[in-house]
N, C-alpha and C. Protein backbone atom coordinates (compact mmCIF):
# COMPACT_ATOMS: atom_id res chain seq x y z
N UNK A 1 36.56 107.00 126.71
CA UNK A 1 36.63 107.66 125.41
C UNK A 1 36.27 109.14 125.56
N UNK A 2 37.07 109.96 124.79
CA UNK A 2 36.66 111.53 124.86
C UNK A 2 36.25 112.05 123.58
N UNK A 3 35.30 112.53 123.66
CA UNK A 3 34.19 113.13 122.77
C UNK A 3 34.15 114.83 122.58
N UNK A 4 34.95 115.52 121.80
CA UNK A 4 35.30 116.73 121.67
C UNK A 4 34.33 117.24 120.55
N UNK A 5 33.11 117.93 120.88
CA UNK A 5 32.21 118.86 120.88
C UNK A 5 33.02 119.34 118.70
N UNK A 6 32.34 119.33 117.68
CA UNK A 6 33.46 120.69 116.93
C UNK A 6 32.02 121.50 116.03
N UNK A 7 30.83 121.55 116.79
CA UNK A 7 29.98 122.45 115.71
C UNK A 7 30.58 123.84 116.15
N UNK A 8 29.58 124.75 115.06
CA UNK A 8 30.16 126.20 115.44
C UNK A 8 29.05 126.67 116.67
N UNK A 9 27.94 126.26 116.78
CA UNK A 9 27.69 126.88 117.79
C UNK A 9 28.15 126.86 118.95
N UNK A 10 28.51 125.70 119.26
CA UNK A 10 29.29 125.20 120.84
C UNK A 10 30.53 126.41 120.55
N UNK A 11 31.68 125.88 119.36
CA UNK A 11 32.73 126.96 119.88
C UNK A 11 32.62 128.70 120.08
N UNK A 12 31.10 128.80 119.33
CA UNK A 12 30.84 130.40 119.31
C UNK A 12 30.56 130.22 120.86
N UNK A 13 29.43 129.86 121.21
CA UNK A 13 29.22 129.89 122.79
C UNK A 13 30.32 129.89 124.30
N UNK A 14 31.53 129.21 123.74
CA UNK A 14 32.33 128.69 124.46
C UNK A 14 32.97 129.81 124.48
N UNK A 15 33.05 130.67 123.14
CA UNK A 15 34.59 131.66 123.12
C UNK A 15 33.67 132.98 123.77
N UNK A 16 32.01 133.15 124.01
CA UNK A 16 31.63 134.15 124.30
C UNK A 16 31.83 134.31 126.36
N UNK A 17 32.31 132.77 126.51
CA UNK A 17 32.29 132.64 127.83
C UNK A 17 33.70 133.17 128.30
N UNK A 18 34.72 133.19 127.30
CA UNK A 18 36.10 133.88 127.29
C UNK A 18 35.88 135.13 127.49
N UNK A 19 35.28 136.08 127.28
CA UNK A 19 35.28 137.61 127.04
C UNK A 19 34.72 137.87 128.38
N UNK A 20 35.99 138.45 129.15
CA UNK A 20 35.66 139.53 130.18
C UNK A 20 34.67 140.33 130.48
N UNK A 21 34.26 140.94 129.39
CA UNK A 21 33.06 141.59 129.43
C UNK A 21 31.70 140.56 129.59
N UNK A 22 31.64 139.70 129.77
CA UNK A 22 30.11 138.54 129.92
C UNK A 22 29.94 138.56 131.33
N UNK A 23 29.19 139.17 131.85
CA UNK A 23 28.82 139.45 132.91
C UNK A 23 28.22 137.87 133.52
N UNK A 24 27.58 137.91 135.17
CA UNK A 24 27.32 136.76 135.40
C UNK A 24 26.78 135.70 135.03
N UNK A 25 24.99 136.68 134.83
CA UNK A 25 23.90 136.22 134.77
C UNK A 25 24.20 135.71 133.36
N UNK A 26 24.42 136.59 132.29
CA UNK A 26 25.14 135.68 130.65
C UNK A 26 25.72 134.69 130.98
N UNK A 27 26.80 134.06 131.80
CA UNK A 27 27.79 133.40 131.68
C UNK A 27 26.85 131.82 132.16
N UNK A 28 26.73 132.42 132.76
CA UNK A 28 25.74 130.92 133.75
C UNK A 28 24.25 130.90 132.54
N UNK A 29 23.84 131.51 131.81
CA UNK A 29 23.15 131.41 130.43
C UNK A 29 23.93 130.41 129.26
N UNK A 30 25.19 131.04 129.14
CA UNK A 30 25.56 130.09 128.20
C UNK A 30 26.27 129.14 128.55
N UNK A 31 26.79 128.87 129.99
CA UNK A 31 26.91 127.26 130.43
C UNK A 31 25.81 126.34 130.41
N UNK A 32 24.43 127.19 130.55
CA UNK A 32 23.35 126.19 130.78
C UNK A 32 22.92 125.25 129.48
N UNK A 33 23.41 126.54 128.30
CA UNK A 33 23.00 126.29 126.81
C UNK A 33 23.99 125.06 126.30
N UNK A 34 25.46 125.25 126.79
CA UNK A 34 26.28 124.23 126.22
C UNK A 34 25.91 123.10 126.88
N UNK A 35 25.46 122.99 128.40
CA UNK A 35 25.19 121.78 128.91
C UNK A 35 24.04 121.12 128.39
N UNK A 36 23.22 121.54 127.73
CA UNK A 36 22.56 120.94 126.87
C UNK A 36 22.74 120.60 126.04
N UNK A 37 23.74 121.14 125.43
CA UNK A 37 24.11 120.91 123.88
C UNK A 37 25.57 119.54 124.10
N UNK A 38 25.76 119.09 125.37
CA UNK A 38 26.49 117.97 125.58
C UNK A 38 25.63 117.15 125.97
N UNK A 39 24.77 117.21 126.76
CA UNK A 39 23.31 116.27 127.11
C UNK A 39 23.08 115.54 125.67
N UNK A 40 22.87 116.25 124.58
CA UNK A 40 22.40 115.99 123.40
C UNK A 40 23.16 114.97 122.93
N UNK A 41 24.65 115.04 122.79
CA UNK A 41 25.46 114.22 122.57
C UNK A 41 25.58 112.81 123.39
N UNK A 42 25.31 113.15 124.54
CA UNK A 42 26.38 112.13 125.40
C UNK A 42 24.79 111.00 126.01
N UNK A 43 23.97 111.48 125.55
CA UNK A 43 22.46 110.49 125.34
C UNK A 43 22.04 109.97 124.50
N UNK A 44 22.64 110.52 123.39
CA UNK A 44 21.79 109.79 122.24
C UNK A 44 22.14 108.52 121.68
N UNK A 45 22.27 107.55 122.92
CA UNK A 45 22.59 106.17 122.75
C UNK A 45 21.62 105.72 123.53
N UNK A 46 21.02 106.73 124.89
CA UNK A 46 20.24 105.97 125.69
C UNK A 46 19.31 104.97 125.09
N UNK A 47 19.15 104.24 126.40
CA UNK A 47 17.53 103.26 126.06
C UNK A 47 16.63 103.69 126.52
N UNK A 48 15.58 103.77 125.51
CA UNK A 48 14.77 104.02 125.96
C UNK A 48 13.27 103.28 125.79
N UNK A 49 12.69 103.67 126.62
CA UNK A 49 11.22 102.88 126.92
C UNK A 49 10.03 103.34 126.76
N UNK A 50 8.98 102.41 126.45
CA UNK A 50 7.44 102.75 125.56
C UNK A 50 6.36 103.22 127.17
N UNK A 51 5.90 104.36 126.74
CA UNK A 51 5.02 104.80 127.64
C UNK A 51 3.64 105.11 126.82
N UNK A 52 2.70 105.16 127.43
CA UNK A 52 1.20 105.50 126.82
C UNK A 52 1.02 106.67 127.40
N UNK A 53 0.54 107.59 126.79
CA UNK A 53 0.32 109.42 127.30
C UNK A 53 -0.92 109.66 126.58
N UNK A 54 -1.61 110.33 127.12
CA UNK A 54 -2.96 110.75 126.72
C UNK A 54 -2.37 112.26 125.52
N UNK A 55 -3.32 112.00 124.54
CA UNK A 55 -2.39 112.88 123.34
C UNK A 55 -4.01 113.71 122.97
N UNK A 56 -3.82 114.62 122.14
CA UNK A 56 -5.30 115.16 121.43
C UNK A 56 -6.15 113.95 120.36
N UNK A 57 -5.35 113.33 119.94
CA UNK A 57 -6.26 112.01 119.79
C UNK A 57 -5.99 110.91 120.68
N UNK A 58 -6.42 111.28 122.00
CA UNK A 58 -6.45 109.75 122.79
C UNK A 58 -5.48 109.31 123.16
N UNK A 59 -5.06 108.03 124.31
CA UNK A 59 -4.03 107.48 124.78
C UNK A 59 -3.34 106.41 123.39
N UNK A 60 -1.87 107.52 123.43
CA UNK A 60 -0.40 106.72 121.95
C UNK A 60 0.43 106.46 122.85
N UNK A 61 1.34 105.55 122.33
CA UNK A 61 2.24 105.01 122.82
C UNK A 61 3.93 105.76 122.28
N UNK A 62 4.45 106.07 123.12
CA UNK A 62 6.21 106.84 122.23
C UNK A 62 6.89 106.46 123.70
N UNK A 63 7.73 106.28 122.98
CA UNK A 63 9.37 106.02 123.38
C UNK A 63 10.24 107.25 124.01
N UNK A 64 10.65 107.23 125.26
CA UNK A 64 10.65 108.22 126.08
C UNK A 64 12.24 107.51 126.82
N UNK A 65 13.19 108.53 127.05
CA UNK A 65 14.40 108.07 127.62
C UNK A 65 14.15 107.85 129.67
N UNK A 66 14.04 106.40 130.12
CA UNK A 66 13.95 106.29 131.07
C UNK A 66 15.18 107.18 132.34
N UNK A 67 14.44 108.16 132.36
CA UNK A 67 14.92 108.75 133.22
C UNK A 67 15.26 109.04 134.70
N UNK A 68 14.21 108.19 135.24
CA UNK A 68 14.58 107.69 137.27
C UNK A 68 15.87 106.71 136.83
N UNK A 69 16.61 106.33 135.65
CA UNK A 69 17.64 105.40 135.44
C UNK A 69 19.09 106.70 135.47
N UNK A 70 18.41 107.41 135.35
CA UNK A 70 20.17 108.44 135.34
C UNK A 70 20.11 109.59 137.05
N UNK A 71 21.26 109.61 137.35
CA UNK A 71 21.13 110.48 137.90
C UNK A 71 22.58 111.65 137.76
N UNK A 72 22.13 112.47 137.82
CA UNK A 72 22.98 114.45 137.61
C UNK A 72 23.63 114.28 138.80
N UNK A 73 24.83 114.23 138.86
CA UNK A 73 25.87 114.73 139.88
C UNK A 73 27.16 116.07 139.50
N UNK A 74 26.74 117.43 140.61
CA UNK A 74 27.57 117.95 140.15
C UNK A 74 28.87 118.16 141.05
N UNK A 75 29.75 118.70 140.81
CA UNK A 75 31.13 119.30 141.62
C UNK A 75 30.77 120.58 142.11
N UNK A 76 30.16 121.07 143.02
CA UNK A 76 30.03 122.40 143.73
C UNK A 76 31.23 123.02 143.41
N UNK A 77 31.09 124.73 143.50
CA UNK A 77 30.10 125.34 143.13
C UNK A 77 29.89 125.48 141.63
N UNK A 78 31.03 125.36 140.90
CA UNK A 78 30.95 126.01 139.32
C UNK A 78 29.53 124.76 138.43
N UNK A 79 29.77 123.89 138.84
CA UNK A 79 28.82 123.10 138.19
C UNK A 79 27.12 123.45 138.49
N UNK A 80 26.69 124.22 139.51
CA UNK A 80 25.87 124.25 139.44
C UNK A 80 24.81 124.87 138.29
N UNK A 81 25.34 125.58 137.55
CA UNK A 81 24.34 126.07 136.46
C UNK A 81 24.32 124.84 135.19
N UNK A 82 24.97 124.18 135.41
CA UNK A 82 25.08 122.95 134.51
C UNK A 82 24.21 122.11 134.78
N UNK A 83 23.84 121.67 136.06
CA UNK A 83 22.97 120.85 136.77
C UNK A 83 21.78 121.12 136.80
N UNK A 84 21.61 122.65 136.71
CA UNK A 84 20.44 123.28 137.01
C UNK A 84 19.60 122.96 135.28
N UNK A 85 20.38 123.10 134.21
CA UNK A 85 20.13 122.98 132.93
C UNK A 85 19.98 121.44 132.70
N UNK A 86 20.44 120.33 132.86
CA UNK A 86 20.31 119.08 132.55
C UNK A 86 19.19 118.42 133.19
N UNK A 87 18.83 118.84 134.59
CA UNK A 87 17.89 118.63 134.96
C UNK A 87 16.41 118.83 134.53
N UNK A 88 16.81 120.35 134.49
CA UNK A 88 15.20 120.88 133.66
C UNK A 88 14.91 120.02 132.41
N UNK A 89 16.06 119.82 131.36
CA UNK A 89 15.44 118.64 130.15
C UNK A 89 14.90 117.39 130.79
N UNK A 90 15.65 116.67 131.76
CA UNK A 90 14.98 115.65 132.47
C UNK A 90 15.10 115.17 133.86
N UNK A 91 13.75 116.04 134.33
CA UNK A 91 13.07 116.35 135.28
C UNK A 91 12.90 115.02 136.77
N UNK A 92 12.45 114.14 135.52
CA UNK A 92 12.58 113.11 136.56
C UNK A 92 14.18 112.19 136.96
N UNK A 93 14.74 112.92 136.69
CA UNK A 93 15.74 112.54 136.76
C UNK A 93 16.49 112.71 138.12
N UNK A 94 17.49 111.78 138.79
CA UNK A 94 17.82 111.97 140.31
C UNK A 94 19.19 113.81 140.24
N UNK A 95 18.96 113.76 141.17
CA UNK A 95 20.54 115.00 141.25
C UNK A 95 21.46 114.24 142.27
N UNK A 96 22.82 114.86 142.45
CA UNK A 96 23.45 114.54 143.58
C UNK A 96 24.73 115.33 143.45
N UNK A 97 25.17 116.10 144.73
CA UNK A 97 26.68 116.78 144.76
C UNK A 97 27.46 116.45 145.46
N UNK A 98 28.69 117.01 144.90
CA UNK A 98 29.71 116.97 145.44
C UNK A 98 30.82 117.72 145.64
N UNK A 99 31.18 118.42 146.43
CA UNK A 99 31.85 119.52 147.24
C UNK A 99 33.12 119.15 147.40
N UNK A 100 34.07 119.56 146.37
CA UNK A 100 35.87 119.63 146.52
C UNK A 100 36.30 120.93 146.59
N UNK A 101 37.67 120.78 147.21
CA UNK A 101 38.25 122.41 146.97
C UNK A 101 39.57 121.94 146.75
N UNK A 102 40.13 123.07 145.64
CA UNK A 102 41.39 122.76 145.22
C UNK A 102 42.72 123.72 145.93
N UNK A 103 43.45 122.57 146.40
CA UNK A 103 44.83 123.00 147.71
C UNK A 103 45.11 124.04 146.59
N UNK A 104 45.38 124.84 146.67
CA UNK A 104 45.99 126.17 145.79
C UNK A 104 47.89 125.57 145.69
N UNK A 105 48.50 124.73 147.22
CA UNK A 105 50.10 124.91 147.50
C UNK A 105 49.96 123.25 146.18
N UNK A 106 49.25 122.56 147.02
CA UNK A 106 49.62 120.99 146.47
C UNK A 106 48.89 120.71 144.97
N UNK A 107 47.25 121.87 144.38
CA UNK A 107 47.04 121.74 143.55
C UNK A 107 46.36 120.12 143.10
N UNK A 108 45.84 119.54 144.31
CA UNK A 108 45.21 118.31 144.33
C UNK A 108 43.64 118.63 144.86
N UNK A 109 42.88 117.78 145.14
CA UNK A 109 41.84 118.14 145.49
C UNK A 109 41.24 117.96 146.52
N UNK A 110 40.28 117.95 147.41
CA UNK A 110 39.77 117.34 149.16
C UNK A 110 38.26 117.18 148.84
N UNK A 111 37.80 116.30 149.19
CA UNK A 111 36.21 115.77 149.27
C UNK A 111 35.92 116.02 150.50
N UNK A 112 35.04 116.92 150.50
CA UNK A 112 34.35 117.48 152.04
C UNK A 112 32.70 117.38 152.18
N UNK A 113 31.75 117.07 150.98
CA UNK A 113 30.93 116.88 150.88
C UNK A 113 30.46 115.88 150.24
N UNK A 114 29.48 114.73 150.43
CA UNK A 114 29.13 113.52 149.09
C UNK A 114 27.60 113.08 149.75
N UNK A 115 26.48 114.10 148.91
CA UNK A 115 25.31 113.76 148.61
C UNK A 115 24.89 113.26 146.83
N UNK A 116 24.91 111.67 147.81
CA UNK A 116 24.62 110.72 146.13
C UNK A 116 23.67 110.57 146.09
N UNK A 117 22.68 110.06 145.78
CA UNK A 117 21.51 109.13 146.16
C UNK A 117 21.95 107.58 145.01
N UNK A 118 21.13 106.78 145.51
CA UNK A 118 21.69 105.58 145.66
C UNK A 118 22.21 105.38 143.60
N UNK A 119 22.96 104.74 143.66
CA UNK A 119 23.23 104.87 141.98
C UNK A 119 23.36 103.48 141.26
N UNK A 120 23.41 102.36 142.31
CA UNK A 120 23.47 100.75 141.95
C UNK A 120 22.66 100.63 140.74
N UNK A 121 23.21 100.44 139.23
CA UNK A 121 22.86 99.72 138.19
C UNK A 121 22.31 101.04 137.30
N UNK A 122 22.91 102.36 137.52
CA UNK A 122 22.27 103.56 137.63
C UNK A 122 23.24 104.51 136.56
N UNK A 123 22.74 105.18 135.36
CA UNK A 123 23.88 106.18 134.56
C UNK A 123 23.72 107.40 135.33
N UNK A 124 25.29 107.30 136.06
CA UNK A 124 25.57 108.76 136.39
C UNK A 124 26.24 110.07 135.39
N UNK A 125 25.85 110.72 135.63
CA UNK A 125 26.69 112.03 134.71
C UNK A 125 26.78 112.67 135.32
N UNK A 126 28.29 112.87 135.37
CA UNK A 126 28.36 114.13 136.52
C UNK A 126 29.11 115.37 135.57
N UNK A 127 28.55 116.53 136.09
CA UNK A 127 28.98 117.77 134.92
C UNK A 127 30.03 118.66 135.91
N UNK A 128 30.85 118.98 135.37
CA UNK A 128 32.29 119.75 136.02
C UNK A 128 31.96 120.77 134.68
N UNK A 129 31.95 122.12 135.02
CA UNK A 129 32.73 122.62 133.63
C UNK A 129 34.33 122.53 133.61
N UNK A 130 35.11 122.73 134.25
CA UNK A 130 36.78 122.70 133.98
C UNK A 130 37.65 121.66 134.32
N UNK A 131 38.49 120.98 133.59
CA UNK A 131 39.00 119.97 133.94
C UNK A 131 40.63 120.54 133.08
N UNK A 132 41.16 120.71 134.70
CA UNK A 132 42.48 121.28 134.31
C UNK A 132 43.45 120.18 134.56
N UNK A 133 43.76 120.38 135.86
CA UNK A 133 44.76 118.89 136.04
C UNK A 133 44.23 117.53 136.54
N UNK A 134 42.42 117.52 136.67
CA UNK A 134 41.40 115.95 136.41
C UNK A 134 41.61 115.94 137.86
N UNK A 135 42.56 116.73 138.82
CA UNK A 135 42.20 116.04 140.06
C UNK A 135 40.87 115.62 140.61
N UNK A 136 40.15 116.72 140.75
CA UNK A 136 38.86 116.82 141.30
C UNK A 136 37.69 115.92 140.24
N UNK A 137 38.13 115.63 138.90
CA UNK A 137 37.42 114.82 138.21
C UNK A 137 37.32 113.78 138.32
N UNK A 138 38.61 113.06 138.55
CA UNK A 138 39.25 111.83 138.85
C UNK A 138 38.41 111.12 140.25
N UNK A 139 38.60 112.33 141.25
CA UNK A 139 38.04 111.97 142.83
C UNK A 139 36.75 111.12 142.59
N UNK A 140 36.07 112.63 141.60
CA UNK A 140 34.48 112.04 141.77
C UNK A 140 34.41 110.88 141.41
N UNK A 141 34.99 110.54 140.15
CA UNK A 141 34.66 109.37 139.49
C UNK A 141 34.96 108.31 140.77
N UNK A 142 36.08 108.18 141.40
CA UNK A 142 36.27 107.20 142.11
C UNK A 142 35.36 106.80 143.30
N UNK A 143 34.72 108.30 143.62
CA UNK A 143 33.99 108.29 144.71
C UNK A 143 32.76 107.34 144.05
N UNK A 144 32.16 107.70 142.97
CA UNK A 144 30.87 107.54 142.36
C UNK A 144 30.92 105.47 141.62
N UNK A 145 32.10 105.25 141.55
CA UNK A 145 32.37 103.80 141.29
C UNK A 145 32.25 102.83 142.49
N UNK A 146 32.74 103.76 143.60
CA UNK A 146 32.60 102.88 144.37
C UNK A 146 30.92 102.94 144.92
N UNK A 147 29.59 103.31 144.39
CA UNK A 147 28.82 103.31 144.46
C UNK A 147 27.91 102.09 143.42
N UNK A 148 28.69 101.46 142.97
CA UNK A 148 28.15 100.59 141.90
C UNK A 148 27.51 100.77 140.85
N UNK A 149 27.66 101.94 139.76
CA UNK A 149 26.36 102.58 138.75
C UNK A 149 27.08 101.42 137.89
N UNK A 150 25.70 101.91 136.92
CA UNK A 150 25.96 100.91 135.54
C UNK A 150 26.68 101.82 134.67
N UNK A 151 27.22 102.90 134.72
CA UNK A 151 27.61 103.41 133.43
C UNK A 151 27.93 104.86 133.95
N UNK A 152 29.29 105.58 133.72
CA UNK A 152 29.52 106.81 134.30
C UNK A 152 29.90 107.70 133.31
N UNK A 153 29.53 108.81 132.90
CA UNK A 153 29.37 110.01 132.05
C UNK A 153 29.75 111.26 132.64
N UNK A 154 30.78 112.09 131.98
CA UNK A 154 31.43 113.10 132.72
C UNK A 154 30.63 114.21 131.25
N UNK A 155 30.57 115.56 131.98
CA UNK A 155 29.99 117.03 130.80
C UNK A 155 30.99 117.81 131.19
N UNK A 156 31.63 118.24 130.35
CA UNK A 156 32.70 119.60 130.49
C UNK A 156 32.60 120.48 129.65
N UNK A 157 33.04 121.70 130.12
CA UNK A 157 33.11 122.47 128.74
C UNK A 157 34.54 122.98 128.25
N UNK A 158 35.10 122.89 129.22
CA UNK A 158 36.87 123.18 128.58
C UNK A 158 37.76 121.70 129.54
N UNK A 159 38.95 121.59 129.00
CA UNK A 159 39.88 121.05 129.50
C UNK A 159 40.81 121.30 128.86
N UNK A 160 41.72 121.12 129.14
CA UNK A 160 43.71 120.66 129.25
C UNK A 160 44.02 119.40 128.71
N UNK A 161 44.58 119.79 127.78
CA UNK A 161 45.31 118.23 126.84
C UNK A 161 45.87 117.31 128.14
N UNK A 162 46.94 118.52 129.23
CA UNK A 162 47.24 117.31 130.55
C UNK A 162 46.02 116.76 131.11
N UNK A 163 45.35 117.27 131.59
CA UNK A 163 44.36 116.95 132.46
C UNK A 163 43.71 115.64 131.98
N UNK A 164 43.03 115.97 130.67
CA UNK A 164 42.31 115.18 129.82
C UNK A 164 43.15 113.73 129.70
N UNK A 165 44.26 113.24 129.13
CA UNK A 165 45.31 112.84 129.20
C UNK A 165 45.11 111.37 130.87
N UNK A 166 45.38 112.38 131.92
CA UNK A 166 45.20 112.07 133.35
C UNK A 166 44.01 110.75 133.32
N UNK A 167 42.70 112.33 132.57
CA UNK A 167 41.90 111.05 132.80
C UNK A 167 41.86 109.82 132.31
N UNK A 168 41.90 109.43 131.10
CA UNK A 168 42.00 108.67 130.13
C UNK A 168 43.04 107.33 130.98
N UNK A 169 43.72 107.70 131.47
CA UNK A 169 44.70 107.03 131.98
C UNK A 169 44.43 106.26 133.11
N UNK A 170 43.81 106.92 134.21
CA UNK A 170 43.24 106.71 135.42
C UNK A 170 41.77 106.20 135.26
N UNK A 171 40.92 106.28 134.59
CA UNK A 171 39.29 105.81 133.95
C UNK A 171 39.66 105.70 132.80
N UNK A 172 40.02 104.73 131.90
CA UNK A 172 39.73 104.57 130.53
C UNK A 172 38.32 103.87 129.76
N UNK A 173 37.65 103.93 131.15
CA UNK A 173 36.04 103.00 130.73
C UNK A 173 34.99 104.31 131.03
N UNK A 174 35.74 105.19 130.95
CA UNK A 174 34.68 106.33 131.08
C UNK A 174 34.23 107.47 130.19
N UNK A 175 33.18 107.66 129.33
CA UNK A 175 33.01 108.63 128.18
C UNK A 175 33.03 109.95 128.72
N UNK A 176 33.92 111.22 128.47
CA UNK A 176 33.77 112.42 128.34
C UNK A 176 33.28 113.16 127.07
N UNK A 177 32.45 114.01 127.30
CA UNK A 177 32.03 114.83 125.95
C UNK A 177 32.24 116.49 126.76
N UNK A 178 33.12 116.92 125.97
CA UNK A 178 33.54 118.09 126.55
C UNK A 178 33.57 119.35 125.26
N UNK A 179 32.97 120.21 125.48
CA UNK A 179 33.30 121.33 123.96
C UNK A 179 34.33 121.90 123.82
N UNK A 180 35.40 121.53 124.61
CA UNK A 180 36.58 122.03 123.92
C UNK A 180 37.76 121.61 124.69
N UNK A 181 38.61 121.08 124.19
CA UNK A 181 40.42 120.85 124.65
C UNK A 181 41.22 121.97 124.38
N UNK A 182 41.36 123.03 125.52
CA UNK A 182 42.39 124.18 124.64
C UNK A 182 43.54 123.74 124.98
N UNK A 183 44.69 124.39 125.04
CA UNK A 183 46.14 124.63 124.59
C UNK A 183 46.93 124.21 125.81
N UNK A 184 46.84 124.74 126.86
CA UNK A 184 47.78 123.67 128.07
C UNK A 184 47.56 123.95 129.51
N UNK A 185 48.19 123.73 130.02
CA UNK A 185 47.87 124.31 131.57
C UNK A 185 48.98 125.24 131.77
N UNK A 186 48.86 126.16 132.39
CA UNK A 186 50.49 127.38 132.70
C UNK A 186 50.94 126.68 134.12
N UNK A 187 52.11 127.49 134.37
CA UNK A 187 52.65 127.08 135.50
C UNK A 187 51.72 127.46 137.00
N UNK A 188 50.77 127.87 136.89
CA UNK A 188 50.31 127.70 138.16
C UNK A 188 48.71 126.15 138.04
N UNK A 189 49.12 125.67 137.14
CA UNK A 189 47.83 124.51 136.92
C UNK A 189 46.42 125.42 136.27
N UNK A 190 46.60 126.42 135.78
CA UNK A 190 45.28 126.92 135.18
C UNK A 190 45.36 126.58 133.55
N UNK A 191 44.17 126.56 132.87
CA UNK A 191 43.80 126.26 131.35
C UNK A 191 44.31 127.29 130.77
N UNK A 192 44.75 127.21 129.68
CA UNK A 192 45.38 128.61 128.84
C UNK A 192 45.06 127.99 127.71
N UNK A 193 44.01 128.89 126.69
CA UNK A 193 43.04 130.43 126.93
C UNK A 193 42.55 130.32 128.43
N UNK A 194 41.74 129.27 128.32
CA UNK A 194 40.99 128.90 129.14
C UNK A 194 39.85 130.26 129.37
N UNK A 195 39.04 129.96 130.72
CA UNK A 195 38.15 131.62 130.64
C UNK A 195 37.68 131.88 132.17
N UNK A 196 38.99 131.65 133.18
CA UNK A 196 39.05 132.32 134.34
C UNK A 196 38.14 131.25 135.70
N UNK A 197 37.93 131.58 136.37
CA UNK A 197 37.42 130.97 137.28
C UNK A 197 35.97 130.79 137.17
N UNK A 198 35.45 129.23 136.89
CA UNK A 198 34.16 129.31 136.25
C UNK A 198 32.99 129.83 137.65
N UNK A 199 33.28 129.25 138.52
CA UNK A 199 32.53 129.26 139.73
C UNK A 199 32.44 130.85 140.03
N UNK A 200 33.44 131.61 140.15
CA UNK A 200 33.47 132.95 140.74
C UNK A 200 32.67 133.92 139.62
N UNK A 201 33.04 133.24 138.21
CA UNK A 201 32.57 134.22 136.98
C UNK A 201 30.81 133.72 137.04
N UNK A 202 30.66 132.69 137.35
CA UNK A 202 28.96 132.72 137.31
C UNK A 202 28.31 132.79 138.67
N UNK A 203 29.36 133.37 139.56
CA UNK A 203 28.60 134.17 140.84
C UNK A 203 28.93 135.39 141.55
N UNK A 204 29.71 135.91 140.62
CA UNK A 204 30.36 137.12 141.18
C UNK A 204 30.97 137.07 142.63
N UNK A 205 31.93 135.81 142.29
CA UNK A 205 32.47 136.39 143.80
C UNK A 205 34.37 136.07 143.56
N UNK A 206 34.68 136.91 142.67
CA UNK A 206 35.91 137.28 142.42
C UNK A 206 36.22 138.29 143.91
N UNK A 207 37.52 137.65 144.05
CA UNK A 207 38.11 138.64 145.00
C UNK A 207 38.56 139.92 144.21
């Protein structure tokens, strides 16, 4: 199932990530902000469990989202400021990456890296910001199933009606919450508006 983001802050945030002028350090600011603001969404079903914490009046008991139960997987490199943000909300929570690069001729994807940690009976979420033609989305997921989790969760912040589409088709047991579906892919497989190369724009390393 896909879960399309429609408050105004997400699309204000999203369209400030469009503007050329948003320098790095901003850009990887307001990916961190939307990845929270999909965290918010795409949890608030979790289960969660009773802990006792020492409080200013004494040891209370509250309900706390078991968190050694999820673990953060991202797609190197653009995902990393996403990861870096989901984590900090929950800390105890596992990480794990994964390193594709996209054939520029064939426009498919290659798995060259896969640090999981173990995920058997385990909610993964793995955060991509761009999901243009799902190749590289698709991979992970397959990679990450064949790991046995209990439950797999994708965070995006843009996609492609194709792409999106792809997935749905290929994982239909898998929830996406993404802040925005724009308009299509152009003829070279990029998002249109879309907002350029997420990885290079939140590290400055545009050629």
């Amino acid at each position: 199932m896909i879960y399309e983001l429609s408050n105004p802050v997400t699309k204000t945030l999203l369209n400030h990530l469009r503007e050329t002028q948003t320098d790095a350090l901003r850009f990887r600011h307001i990916v961190q902000e939307l990845s929270r603001l999909l965290t918010y969404e795409a949890l608030k079903t979790e289960t969660m469990e009773e802990q006792t914490i020492t409080t200013w009046e004494g040891e209370k008991t509250f309900d706390f989202i078991k968190e050694k139960e999820i673990i953060f997987v991202t797609i190197l490199r653009a995902g990393l400021p996403m990861i870096e943000a989901v984590t900090a909300l929950l800390p105890n929570a596992s990480s794990g990456f994964l390193a594709m690069k996209r054939d520029e001729n064939t426009h498919q994807s290659v798995l060259y890296y896969d640090r999981i940690p173990d995920c058997k009976d385990k909610t993964v979420v793995i955060v991509d910001p761009m999901v243009a033609t799902a190749g590289s989305l698709c991979d992970a997921i397959s990679v990450i199933k064949s790991k046995s989790p209990k439950k797999i969760i994708t965070l995006n912040l843009i996609g492609s009606p194709e792409g999106m589409d792809i997935l749905e088709q290929k994982h239909p047991d898998i929830d996406t919450y993404i802040a925005q579906i724009d308009d299509k892919l152009n003829e070279n497989m990029f998002i249109v508006p879309g907002l350029g190369d997420a990885g290079d724009r939140a590290y400055n390393t545009n050629e």
